[in-house]
PDB file of N, CA and C in Angstrom:
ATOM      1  N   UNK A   1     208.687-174.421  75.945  1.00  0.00           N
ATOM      2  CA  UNK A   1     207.372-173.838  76.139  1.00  0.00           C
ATOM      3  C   UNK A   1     207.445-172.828  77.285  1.00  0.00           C
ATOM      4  N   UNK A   2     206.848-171.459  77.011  1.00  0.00           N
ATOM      5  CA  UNK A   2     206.772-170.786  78.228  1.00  0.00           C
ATOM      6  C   UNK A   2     206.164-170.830  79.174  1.00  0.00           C
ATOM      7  N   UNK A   3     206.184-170.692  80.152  1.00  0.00           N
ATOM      8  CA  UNK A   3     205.387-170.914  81.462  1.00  0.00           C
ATOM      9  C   UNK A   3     204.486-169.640  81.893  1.00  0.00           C
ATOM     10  N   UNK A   4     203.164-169.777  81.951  1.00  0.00           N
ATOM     11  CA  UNK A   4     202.378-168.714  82.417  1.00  0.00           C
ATOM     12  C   UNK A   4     202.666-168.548  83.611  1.00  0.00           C
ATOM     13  N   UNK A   5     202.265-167.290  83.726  1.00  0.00           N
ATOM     14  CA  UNK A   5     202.377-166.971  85.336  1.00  0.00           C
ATOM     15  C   UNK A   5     200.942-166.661  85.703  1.00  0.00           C
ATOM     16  N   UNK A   6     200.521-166.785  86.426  1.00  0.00           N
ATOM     17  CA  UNK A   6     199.229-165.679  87.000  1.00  0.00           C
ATOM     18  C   UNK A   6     199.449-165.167  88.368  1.00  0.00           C
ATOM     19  N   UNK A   7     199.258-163.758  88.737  1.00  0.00           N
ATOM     20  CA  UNK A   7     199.435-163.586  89.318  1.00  0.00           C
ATOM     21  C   UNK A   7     197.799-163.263  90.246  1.00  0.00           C
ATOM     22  N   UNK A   8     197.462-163.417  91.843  1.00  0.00           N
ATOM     23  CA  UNK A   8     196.383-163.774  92.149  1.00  0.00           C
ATOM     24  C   UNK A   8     196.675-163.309  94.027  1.00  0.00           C
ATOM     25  N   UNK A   9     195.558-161.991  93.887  1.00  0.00           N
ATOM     26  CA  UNK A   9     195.529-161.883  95.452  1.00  0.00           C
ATOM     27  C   UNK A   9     194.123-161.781  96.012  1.00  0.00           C
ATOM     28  N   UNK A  10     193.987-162.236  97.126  1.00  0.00           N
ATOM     29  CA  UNK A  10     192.815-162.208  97.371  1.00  0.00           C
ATOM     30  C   UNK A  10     192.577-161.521  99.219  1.00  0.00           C
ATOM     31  N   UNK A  11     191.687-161.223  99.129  1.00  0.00           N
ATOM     32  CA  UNK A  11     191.326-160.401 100.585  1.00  0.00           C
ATOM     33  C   UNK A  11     189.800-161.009 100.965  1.00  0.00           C
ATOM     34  N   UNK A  12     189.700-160.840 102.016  1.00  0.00           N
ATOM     35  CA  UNK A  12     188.577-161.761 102.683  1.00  0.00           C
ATOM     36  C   UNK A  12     187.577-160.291 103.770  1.00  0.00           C
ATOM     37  N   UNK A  13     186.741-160.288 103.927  1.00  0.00           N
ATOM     38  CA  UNK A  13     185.861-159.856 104.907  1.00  0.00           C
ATOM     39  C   UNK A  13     184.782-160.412 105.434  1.00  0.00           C
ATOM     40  N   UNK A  14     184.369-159.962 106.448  1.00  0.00           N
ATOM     41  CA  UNK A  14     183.228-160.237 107.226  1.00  0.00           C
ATOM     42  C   UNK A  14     182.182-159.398 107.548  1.00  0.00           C
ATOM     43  N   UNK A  15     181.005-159.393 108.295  1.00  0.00           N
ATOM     44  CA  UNK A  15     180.231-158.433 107.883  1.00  0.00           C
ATOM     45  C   UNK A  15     180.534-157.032 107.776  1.00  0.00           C
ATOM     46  N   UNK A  16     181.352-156.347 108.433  1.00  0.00           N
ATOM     47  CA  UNK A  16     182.122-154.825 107.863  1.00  0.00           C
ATOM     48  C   UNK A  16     181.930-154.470 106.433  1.00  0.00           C
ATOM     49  N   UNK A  17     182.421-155.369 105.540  1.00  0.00           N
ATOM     50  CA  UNK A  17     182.778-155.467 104.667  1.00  0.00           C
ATOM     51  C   UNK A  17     183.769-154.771 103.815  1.00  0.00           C
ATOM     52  N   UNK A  18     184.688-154.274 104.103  1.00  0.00           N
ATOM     53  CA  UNK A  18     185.679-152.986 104.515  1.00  0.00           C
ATOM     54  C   UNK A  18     186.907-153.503 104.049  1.00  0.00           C
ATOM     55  N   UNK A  19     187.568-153.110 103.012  1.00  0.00           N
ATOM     56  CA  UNK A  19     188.967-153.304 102.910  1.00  0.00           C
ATOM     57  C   UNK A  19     190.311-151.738 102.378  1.00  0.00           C
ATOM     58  N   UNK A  20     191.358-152.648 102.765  1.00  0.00           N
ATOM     59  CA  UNK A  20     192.220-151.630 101.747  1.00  0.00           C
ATOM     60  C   UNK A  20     192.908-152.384 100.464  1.00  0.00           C
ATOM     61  N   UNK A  21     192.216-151.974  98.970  1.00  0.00           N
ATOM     62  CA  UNK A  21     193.114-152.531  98.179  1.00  0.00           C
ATOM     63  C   UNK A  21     194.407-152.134  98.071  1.00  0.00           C
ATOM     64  N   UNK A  22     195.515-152.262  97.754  1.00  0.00           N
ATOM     65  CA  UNK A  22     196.984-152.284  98.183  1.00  0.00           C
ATOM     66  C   UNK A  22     197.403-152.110  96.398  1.00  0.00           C
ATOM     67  N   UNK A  23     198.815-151.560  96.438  1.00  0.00           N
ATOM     68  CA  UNK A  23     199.298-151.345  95.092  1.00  0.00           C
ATOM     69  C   UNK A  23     199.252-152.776  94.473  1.00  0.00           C
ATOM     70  N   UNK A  24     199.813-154.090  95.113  1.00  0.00           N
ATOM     71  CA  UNK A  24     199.982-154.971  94.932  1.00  0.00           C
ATOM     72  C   UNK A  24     198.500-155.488  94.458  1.00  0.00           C
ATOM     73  N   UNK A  25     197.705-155.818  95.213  1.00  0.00           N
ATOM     74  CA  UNK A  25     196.116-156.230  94.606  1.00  0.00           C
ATOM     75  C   UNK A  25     195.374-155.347  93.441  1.00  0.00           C
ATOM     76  N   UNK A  26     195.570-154.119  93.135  1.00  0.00           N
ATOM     77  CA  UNK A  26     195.017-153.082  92.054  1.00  0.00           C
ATOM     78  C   UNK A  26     196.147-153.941  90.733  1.00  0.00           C
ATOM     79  N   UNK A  27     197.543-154.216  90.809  1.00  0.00           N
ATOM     80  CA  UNK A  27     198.454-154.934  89.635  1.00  0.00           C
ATOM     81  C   UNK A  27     198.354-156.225  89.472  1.00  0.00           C
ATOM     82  N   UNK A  28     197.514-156.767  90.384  1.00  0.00           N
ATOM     83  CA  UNK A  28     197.279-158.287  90.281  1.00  0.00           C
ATOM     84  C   UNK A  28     196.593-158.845  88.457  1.00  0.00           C
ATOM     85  N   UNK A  29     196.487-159.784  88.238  1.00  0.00           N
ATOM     86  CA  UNK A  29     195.799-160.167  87.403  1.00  0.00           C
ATOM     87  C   UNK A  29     194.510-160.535  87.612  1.00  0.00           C
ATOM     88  N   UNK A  30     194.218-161.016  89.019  1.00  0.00           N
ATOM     89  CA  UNK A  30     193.016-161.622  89.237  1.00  0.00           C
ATOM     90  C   UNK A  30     192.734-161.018  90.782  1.00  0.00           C
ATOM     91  N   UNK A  31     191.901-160.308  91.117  1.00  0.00           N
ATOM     92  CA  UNK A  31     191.837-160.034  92.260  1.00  0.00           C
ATOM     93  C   UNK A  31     190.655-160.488  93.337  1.00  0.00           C
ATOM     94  N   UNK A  32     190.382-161.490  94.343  1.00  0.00           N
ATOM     95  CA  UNK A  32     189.201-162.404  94.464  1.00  0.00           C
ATOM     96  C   UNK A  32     188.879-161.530  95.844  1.00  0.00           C
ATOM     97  N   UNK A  33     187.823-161.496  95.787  1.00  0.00           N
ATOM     98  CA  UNK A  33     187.304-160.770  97.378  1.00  0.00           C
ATOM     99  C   UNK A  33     186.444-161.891  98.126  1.00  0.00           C
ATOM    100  N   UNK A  34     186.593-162.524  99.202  1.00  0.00           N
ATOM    101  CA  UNK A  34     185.637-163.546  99.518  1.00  0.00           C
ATOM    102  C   UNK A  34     185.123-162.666 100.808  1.00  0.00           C
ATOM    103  N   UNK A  35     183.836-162.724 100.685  1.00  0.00           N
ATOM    104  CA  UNK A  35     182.719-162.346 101.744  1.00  0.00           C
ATOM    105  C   UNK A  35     182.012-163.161 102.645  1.00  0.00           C
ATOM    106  N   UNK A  36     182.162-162.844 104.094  1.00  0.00           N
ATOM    107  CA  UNK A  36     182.119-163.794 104.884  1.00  0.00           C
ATOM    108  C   UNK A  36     180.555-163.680 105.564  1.00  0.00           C
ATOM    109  N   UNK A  37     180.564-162.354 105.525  1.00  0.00           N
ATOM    110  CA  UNK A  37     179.085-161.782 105.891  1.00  0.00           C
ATOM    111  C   UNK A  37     179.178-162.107 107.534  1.00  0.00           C
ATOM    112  N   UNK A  38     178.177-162.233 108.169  1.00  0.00           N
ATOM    113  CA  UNK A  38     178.534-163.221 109.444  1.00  0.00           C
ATOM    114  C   UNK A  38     178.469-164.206 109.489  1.00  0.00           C
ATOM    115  N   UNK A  39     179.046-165.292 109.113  1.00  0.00           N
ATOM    116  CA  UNK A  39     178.835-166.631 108.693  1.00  0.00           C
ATOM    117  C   UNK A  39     179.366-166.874 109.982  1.00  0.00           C
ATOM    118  N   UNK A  40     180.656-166.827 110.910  1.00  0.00           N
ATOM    119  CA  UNK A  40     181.411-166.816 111.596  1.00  0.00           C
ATOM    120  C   UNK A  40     180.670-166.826 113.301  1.00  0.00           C
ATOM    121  N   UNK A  41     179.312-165.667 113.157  1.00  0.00           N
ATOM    122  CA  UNK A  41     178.935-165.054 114.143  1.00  0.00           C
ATOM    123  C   UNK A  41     177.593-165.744 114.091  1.00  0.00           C
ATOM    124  N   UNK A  42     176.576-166.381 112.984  1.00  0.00           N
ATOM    125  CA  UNK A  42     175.389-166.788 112.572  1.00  0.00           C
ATOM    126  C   UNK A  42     174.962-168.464 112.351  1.00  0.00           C
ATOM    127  N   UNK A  43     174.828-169.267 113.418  1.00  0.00           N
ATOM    128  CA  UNK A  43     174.720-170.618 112.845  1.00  0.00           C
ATOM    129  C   UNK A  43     174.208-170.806 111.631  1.00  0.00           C
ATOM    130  N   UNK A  44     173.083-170.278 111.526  1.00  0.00           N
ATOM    131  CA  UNK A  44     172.061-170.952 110.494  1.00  0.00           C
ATOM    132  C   UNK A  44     172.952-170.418 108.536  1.00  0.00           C
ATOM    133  N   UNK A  45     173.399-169.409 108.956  1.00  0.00           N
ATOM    134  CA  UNK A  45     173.987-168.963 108.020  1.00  0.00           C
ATOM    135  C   UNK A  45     175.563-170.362 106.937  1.00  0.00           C
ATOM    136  N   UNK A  46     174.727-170.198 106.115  1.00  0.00           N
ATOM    137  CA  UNK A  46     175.687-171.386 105.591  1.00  0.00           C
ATOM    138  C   UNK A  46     176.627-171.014 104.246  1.00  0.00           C
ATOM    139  N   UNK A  47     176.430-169.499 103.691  1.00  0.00           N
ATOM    140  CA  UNK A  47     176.147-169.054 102.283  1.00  0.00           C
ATOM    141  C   UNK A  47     177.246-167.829 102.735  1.00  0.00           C
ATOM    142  N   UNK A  48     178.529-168.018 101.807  1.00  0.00           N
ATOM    143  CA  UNK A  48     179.306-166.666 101.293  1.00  0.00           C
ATOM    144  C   UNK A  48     179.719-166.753 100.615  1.00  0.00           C
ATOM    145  N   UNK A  49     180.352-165.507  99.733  1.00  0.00           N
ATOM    146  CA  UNK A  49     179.774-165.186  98.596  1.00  0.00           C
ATOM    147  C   UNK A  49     181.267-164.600  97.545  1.00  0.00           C
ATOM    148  N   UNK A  50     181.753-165.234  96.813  1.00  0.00           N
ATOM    149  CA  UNK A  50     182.828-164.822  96.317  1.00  0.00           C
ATOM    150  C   UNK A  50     183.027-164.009  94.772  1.00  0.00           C
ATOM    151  N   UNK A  51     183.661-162.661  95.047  1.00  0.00           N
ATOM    152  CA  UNK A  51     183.800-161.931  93.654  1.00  0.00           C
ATOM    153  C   UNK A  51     185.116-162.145  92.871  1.00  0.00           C
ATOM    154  N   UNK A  52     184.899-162.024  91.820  1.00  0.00           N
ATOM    155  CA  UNK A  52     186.538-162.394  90.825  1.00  0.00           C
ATOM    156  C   UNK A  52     186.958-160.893  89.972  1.00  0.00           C
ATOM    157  N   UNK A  53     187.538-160.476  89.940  1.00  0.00           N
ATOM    158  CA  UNK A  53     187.666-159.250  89.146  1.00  0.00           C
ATOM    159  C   UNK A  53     189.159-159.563  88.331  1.00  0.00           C
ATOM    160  N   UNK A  54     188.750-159.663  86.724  1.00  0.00           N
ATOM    161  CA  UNK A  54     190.173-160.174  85.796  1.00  0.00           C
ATOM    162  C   UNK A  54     190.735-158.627  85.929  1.00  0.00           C
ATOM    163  N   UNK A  55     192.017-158.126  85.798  1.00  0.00           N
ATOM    164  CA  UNK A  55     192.621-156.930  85.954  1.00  0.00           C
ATOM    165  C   UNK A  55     191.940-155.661  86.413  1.00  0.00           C
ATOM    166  N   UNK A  56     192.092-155.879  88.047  1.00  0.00           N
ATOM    167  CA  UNK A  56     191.809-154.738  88.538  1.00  0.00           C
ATOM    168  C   UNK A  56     192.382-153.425  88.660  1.00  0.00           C
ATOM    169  N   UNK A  57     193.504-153.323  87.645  1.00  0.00           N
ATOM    170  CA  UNK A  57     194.145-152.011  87.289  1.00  0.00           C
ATOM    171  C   UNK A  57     192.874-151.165  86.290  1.00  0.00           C
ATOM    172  N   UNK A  58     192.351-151.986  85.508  1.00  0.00           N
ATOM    173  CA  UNK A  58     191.250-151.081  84.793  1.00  0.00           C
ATOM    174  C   UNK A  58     190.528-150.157  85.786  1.00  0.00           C
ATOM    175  N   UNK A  59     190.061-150.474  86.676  1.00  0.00           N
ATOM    176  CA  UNK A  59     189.034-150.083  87.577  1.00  0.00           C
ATOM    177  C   UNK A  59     189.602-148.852  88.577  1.00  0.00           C
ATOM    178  N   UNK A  60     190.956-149.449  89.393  1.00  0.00           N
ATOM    179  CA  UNK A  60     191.695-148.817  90.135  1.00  0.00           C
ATOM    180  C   UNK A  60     193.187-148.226  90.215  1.00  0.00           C
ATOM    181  N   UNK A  61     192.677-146.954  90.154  1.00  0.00           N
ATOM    182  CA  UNK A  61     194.573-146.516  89.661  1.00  0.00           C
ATOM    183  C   UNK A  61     195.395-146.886  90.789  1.00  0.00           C
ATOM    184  N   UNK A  62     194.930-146.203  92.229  1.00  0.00           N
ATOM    185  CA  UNK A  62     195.918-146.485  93.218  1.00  0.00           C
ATOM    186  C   UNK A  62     194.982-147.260  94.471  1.00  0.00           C
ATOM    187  N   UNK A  63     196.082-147.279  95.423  1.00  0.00           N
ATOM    188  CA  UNK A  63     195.618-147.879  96.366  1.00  0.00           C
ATOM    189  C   UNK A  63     194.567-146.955  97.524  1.00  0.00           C
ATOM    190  N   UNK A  64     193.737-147.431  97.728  1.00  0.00           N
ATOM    191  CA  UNK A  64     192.328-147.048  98.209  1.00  0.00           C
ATOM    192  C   UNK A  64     191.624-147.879  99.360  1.00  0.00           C
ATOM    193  N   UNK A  65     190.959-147.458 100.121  1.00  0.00           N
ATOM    194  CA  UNK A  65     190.209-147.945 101.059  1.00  0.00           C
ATOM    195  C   UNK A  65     188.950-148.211 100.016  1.00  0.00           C
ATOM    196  N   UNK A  66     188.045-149.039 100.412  1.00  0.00           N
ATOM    197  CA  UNK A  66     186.572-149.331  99.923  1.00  0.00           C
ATOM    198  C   UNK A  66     185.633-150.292 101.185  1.00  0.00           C
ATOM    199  N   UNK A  67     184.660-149.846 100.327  1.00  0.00           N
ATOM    200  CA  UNK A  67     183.742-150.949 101.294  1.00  0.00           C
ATOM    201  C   UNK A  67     183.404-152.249 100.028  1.00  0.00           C
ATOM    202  N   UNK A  68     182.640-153.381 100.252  1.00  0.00           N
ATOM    203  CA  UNK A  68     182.089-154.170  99.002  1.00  0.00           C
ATOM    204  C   UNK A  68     180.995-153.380  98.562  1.00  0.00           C
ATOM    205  N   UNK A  69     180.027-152.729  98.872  1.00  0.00           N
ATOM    206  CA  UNK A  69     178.739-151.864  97.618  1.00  0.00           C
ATOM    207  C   UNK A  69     179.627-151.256  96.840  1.00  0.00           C
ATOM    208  N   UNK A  70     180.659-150.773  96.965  1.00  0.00           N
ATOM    209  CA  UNK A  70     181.549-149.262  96.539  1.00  0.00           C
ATOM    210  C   UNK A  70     182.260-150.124  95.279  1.00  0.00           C
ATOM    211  N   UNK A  71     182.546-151.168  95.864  1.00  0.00           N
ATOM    212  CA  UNK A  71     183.551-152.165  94.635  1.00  0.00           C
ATOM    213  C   UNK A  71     183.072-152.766  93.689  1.00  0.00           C
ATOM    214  N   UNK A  72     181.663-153.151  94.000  1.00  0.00           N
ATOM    215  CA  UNK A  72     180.844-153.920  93.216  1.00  0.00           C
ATOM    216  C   UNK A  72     180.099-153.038  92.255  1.00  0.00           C
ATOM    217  N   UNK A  73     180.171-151.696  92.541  1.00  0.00           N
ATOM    218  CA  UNK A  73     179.435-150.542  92.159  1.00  0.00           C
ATOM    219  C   UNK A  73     180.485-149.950  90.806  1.00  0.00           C
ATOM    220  N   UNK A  74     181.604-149.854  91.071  1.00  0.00           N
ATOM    221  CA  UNK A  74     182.765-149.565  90.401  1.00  0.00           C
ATOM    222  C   UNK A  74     182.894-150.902  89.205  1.00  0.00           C
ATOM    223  N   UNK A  75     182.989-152.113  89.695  1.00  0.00           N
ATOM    224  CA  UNK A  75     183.047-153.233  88.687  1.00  0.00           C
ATOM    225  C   UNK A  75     182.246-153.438  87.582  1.00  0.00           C
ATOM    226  N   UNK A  76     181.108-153.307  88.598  1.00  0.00           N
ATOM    227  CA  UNK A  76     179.572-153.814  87.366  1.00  0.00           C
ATOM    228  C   UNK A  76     179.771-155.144  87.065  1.00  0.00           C
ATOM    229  N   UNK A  77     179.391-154.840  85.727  1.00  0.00           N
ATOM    230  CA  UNK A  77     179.227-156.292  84.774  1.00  0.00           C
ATOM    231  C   UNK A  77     180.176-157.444  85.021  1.00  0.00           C
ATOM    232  N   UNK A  78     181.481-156.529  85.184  1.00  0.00           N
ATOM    233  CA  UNK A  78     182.992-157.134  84.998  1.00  0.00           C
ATOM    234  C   UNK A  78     183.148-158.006  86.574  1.00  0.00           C
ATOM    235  N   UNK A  79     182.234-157.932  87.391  1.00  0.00           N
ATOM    236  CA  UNK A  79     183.027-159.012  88.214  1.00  0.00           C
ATOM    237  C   UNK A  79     181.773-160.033  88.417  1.00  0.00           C
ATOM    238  N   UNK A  80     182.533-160.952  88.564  1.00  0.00           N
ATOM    239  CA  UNK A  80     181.501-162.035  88.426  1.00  0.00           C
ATOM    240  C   UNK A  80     181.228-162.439  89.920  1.00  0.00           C
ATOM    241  N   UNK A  81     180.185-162.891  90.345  1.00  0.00           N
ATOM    242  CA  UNK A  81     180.126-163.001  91.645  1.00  0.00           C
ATOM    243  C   UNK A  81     179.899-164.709  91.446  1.00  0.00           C
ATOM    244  N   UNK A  82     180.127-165.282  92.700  1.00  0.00           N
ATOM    245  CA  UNK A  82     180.077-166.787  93.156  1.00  0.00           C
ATOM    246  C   UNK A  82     179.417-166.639  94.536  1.00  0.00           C
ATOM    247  N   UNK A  83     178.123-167.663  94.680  1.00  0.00           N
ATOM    248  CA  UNK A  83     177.833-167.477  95.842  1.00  0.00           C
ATOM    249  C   UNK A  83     177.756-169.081  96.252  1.00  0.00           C
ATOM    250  N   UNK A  84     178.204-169.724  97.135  1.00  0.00           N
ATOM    251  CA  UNK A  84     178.815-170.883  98.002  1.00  0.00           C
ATOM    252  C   UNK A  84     178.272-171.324  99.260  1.00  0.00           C
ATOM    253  N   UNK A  85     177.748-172.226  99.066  1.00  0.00           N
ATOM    254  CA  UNK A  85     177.075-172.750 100.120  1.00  0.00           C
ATOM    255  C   UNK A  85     177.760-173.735 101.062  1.00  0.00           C
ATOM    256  N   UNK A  86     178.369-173.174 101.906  1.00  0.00           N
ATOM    257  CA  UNK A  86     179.703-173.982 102.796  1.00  0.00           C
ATOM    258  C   UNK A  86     178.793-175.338 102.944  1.00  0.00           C
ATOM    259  N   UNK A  87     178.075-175.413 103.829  1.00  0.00           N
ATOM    260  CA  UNK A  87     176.987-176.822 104.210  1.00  0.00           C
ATOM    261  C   UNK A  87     177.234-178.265 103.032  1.00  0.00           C
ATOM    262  N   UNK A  88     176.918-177.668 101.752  1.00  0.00           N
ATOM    263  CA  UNK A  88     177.512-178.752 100.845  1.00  0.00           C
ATOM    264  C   UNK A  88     178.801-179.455 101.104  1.00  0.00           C
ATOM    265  N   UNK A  89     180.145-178.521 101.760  1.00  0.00           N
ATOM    266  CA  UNK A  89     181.493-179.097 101.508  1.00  0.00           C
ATOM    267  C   UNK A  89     181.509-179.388 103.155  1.00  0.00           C
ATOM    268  N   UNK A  90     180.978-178.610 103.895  1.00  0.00           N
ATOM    269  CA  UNK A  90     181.540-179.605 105.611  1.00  0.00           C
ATOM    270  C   UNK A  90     180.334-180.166 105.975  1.00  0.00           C
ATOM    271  N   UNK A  91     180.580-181.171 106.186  1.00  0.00           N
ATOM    272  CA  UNK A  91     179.837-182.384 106.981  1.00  0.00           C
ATOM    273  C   UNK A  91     180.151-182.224 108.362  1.00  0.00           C
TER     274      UNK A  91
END
Protein backbone atom coordinates (compact mmCIF):
# COMPACT_ATOMS: atom_id res chain seq x y z
CA UNK A 1 0.00 0.00 0.00
CA UNK A 2 1.29 3.44 -0.71
CA UNK A 3 1.84 5.85 1.80
CA UNK A 4 0.37 9.39 1.51
CA UNK A 5 2.30 12.11 2.15
CA UNK A 6 0.89 15.52 3.01
CA UNK A 7 2.75 18.04 2.96
CA UNK A 8 1.70 21.07 5.63
CA UNK A 9 3.17 24.55 6.61
CA UNK A 10 1.89 26.81 8.70
CA UNK A 11 2.78 30.52 9.83
CA UNK A 12 1.33 32.22 12.80
CA UNK A 13 0.71 36.11 13.48
CA UNK A 14 -0.30 38.51 15.86
CA UNK A 15 -2.01 41.62 15.66
CA UNK A 16 0.33 42.97 12.61
CA UNK A 17 -0.97 40.47 10.84
CA UNK A 18 1.88 40.48 8.29
CA UNK A 19 3.65 37.66 6.73
CA UNK A 20 6.07 36.41 4.03
CA UNK A 21 4.71 33.41 2.16
CA UNK A 22 7.94 31.53 1.11
CA UNK A 23 8.41 29.24 -2.11
CA UNK A 24 8.08 26.43 0.26
CA UNK A 25 4.46 27.47 1.83
CA UNK A 26 2.91 28.72 -1.87
CA UNK A 27 4.03 24.38 -2.88
CA UNK A 28 2.67 23.16 0.24
CA UNK A 29 -0.49 21.15 0.05
CA UNK A 30 -2.12 22.67 2.93
CA UNK A 31 -1.13 25.97 4.02
CA UNK A 32 -2.65 27.01 7.76
CA UNK A 33 -2.30 30.66 8.91
CA UNK A 34 -3.15 30.89 12.69
CA UNK A 35 -4.09 34.42 13.93
CA UNK A 36 -3.24 35.50 17.16
CA UNK A 37 -4.75 38.96 17.04
CA UNK A 38 -3.64 40.24 20.52
CA UNK A 39 -4.54 37.45 22.44
CA UNK A 40 -0.94 37.54 23.88
CA UNK A 41 -1.23 41.38 24.82
CA UNK A 42 -5.35 41.27 25.85
CA UNK A 43 -6.60 39.27 28.96
CA UNK A 44 -10.10 39.18 28.26
CA UNK A 45 -9.39 38.11 24.78
CA UNK A 46 -9.82 34.32 24.56
CA UNK A 47 -10.68 33.80 20.62
CA UNK A 48 -8.08 33.15 17.53
CA UNK A 49 -8.80 32.41 14.59
CA UNK A 50 -7.42 29.80 12.16
CA UNK A 51 -7.40 29.73 8.11
CA UNK A 52 -6.75 26.45 5.98
CA UNK A 53 -6.02 26.99 2.36
CA UNK A 54 -5.94 23.25 0.28
CA UNK A 55 -3.14 24.16 -2.52
CA UNK A 56 -1.95 27.42 -2.24
CA UNK A 57 -0.09 27.29 -5.55
CA UNK A 58 -3.58 28.07 -7.20
CA UNK A 59 -3.70 31.40 -5.61
CA UNK A 60 0.12 32.22 -5.46
CA UNK A 61 2.73 31.94 -8.08
CA UNK A 62 5.73 33.18 -6.09
CA UNK A 63 6.84 34.14 -2.96
CA UNK A 64 5.30 37.42 -1.62
CA UNK A 65 4.88 39.50 1.37
CA UNK A 66 0.99 39.90 2.45
CA UNK A 67 -0.96 41.08 5.15
CA UNK A 68 -4.24 38.60 6.36
CA UNK A 69 -7.21 41.13 4.54
CA UNK A 70 -4.90 40.76 1.32
CA UNK A 71 -4.91 36.77 1.73
CA UNK A 72 -8.27 36.28 2.69
CA UNK A 73 -9.23 38.66 -0.13
CA UNK A 74 -7.22 36.59 -2.73
CA UNK A 75 -8.71 33.11 -1.26
CA UNK A 76 -12.38 33.85 -0.92
CA UNK A 77 -14.59 31.00 -0.73
CA UNK A 78 -11.57 28.59 -0.83
CA UNK A 79 -10.26 29.09 2.62
CA UNK A 80 -12.07 28.04 5.29
CA UNK A 81 -11.70 29.88 8.40
CA UNK A 82 -11.78 28.25 12.14
CA UNK A 83 -12.35 30.44 14.89
CA UNK A 84 -11.16 28.87 18.55
CA UNK A 85 -11.88 29.72 21.67
CA UNK A 86 -8.59 28.98 23.72
CA UNK A 87 -10.69 29.33 27.31
CA UNK A 88 -12.47 25.96 26.39
CA UNK A 89 -8.94 24.00 26.18
CA UNK A 90 -6.84 25.87 29.21
CA UNK A 91 -8.12 25.70 32.50
Amino acid sequence: MAELLVNIEVKATARGAFQLLSKKDIEADYLIWVHFNDYFENESKDEIMIFVLQEPKRFFEKSRKITLPVFKRICGEFLVTINVNLSYYIT
